[in-house]
Protein backbone atom coordinates (compact mmCIF):
# COMPACT_ATOMS: atom_id res chain seq x y z
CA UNK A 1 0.00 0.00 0.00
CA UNK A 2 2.91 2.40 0.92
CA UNK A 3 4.27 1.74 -2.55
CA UNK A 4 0.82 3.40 -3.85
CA UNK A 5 0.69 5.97 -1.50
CA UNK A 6 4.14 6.81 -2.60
CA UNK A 7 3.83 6.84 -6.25
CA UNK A 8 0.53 8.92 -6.18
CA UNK A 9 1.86 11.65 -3.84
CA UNK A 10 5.26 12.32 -6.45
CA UNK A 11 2.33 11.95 -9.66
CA UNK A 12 3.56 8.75 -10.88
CA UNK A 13 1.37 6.33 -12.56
CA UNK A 14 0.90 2.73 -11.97
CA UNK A 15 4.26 2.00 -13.87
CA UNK A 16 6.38 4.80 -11.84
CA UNK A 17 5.93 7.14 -14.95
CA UNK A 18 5.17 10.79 -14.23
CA UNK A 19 1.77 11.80 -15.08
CA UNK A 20 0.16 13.60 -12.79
CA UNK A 21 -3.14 13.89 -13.96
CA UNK A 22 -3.60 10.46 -14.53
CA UNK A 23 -2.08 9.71 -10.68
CA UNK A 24 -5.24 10.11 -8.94
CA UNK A 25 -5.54 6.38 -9.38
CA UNK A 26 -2.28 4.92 -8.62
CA UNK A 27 -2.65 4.06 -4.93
CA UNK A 28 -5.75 2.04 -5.60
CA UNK A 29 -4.20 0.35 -8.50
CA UNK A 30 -1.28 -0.50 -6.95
CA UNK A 31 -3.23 -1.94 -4.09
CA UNK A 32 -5.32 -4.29 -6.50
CA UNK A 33 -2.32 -5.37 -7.95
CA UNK A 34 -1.14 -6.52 -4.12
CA UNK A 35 -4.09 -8.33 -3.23
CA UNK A 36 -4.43 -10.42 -6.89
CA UNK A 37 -0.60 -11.60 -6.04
CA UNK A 38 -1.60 -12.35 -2.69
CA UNK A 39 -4.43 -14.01 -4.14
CA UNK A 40 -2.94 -15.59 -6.08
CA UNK A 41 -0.28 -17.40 -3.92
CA UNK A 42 -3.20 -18.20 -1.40
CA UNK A 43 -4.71 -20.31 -4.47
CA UNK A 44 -0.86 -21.76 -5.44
CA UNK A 45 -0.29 -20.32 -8.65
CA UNK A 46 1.52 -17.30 -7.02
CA UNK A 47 5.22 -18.71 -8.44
CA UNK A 48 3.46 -18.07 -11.97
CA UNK A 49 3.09 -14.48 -11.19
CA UNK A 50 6.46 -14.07 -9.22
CA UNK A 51 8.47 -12.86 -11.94
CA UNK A 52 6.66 -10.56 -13.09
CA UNK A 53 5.37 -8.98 -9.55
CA UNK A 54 9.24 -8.72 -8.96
CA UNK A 55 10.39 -6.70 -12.06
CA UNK A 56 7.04 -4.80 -11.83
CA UNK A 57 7.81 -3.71 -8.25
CA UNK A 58 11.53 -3.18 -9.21
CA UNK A 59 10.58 -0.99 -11.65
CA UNK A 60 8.52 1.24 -10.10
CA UNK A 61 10.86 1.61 -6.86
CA UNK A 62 13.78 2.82 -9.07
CA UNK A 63 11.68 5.17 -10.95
CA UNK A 64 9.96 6.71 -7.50
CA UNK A 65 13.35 6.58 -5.96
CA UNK A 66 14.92 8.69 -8.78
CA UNK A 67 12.11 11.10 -9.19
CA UNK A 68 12.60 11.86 -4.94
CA UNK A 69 16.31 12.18 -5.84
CA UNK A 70 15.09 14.53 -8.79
CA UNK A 71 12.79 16.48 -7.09
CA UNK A 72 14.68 17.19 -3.68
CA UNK A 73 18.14 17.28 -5.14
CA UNK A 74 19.49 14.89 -3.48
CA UNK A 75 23.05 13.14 -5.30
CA UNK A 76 23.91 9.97 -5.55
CA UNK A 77 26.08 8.38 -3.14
CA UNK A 78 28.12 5.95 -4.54
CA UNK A 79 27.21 4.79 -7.98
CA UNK A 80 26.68 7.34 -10.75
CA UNK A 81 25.56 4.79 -13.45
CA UNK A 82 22.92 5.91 -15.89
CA UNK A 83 21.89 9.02 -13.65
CA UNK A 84 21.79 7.43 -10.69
CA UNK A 85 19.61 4.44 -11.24
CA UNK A 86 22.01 1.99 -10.56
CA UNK A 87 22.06 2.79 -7.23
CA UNK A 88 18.23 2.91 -6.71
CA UNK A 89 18.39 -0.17 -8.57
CA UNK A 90 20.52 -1.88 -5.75
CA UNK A 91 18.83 0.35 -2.67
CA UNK A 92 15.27 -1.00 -3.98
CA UNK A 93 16.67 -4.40 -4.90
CA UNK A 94 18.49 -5.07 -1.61
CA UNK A 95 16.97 -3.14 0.58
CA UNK A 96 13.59 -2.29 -0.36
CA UNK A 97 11.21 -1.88 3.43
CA UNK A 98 14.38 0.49 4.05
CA UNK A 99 14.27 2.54 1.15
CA UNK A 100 10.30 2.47 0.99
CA UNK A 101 10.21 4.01 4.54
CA UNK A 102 12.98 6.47 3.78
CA UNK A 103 11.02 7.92 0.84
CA UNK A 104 8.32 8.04 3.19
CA UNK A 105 9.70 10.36 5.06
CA UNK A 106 11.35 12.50 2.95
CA UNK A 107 7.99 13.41 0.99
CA UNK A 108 6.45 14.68 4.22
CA UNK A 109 6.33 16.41 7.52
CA UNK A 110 5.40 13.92 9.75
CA UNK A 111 5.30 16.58 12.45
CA UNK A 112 2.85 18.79 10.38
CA UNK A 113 1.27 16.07 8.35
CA UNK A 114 0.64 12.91 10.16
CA UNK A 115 0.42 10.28 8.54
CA UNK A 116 -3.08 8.64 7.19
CA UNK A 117 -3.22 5.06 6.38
CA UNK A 118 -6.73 5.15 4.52
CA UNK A 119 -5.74 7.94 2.69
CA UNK A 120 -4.64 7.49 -0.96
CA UNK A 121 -1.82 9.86 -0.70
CA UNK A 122 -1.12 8.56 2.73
CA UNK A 123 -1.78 12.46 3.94
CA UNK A 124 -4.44 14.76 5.29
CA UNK A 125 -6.63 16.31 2.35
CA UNK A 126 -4.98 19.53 3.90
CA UNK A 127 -1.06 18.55 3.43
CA UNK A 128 0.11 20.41 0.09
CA UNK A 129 0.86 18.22 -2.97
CA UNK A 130 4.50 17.64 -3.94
CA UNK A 131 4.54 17.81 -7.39
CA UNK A 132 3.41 20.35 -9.75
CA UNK A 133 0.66 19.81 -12.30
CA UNK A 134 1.86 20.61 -15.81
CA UNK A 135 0.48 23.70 -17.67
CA UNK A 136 -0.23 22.03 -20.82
CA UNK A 137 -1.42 25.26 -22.92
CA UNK A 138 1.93 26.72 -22.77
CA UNK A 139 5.81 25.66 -22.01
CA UNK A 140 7.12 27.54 -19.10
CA UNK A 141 9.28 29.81 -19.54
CA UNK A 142 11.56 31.39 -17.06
CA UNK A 143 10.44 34.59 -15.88
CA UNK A 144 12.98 37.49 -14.59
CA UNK A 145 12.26 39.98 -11.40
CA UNK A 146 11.98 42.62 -14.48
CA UNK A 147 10.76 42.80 -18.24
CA UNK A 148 10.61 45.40 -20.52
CA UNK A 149 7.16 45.56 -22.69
CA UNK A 150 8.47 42.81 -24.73
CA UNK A 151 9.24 40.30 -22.10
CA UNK A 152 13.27 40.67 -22.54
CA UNK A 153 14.91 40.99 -18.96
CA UNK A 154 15.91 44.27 -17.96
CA UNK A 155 19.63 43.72 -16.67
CA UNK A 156 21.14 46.50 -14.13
CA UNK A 157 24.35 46.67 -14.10
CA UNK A 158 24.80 48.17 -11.02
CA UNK A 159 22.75 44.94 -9.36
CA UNK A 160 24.72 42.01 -8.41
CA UNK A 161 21.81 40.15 -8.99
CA UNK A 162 20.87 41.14 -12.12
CA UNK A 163 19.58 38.96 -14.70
CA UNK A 164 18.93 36.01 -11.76
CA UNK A 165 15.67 34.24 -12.13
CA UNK A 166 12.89 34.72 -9.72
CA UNK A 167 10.30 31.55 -9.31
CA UNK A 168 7.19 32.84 -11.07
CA UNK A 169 5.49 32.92 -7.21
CA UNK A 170 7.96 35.13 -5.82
CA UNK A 171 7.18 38.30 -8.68
């Protein structure tokens, strides 16, 4: 269920791709998937299913665990391999409850936010989402503190900071 939880509150999709409108469902989908293995192995026919449970859950932990590297900056450690994915290969691989918990808590305040079990997200309706929803009208462009009337940045020389970029919320 954490897995879910997980993937919908960084916008994945079932198959640790980012899409966030098409996330809302992830958490439930991930948790049918869980109870037809389960199912499955009660019945005796779980080995058929194995392999393909395995690289389905592999998958989807490397691809959440570089997408919480991505979006909090955080480096690699020891193996730089294919951006990083080695290594979140071998973290989810080896030591999966570990690293499952540890993205836990890095995508929330458990101070602030407590955490919900029932909750799809795994956090209050009130917590604020982590990822951003895509403007798909228009590619973002990088705004500066000042334009002229045709949108070019207005440099000072005389500013040290001239010509840095501002986050769009911060103008």
């Amino acid at each position: 269920m954490v897995h879910g939880q997980l993937l919908q509150r960084m916008g994945l999709d079932t198959f640790g791709s980012y899409d966030p409108p098409n996330s809302k469902d992830t958490c439930r989908n991930v948790t049918i998937v869980w109870i037809v293995f389960v199912g499955l192995g009660l019945i005796g026919v779980g080995y058929l299913a194995w392999p393909f449970f395995f690289v389905w859950i592999l998958l989807i932990g490397i691809r959440l665990r570089g997408a919480v590297r991505r979006k909090f900056d955080i480096p690699t450690q020891n193996c730089h391999c294919f951006d990083g994915a080695m290594e979140d290969c071998c973290c989810m691989l080896f030591c999966n409850c570990c690293s499952i918990i540890q993205l836990a808590r890095q995508t929330h305040n458990e101070q602030k936010y407590p955490y919900n079990f029932s909750d799809e997200s795994g956090l209050p309706m009130y917590a604020p989402v982590i990822y951003e929803q895509p403007d798909n009208s228009q590619q973002q462009q990088p705004q500066f503190a000042s334009t002229n009337a045709g949108g070019a940045p207005i440099i000072d020389k005389e500013d040290p900071n001239a010509g840095t970029l501002v986050p769009a919320k911060q103008l």
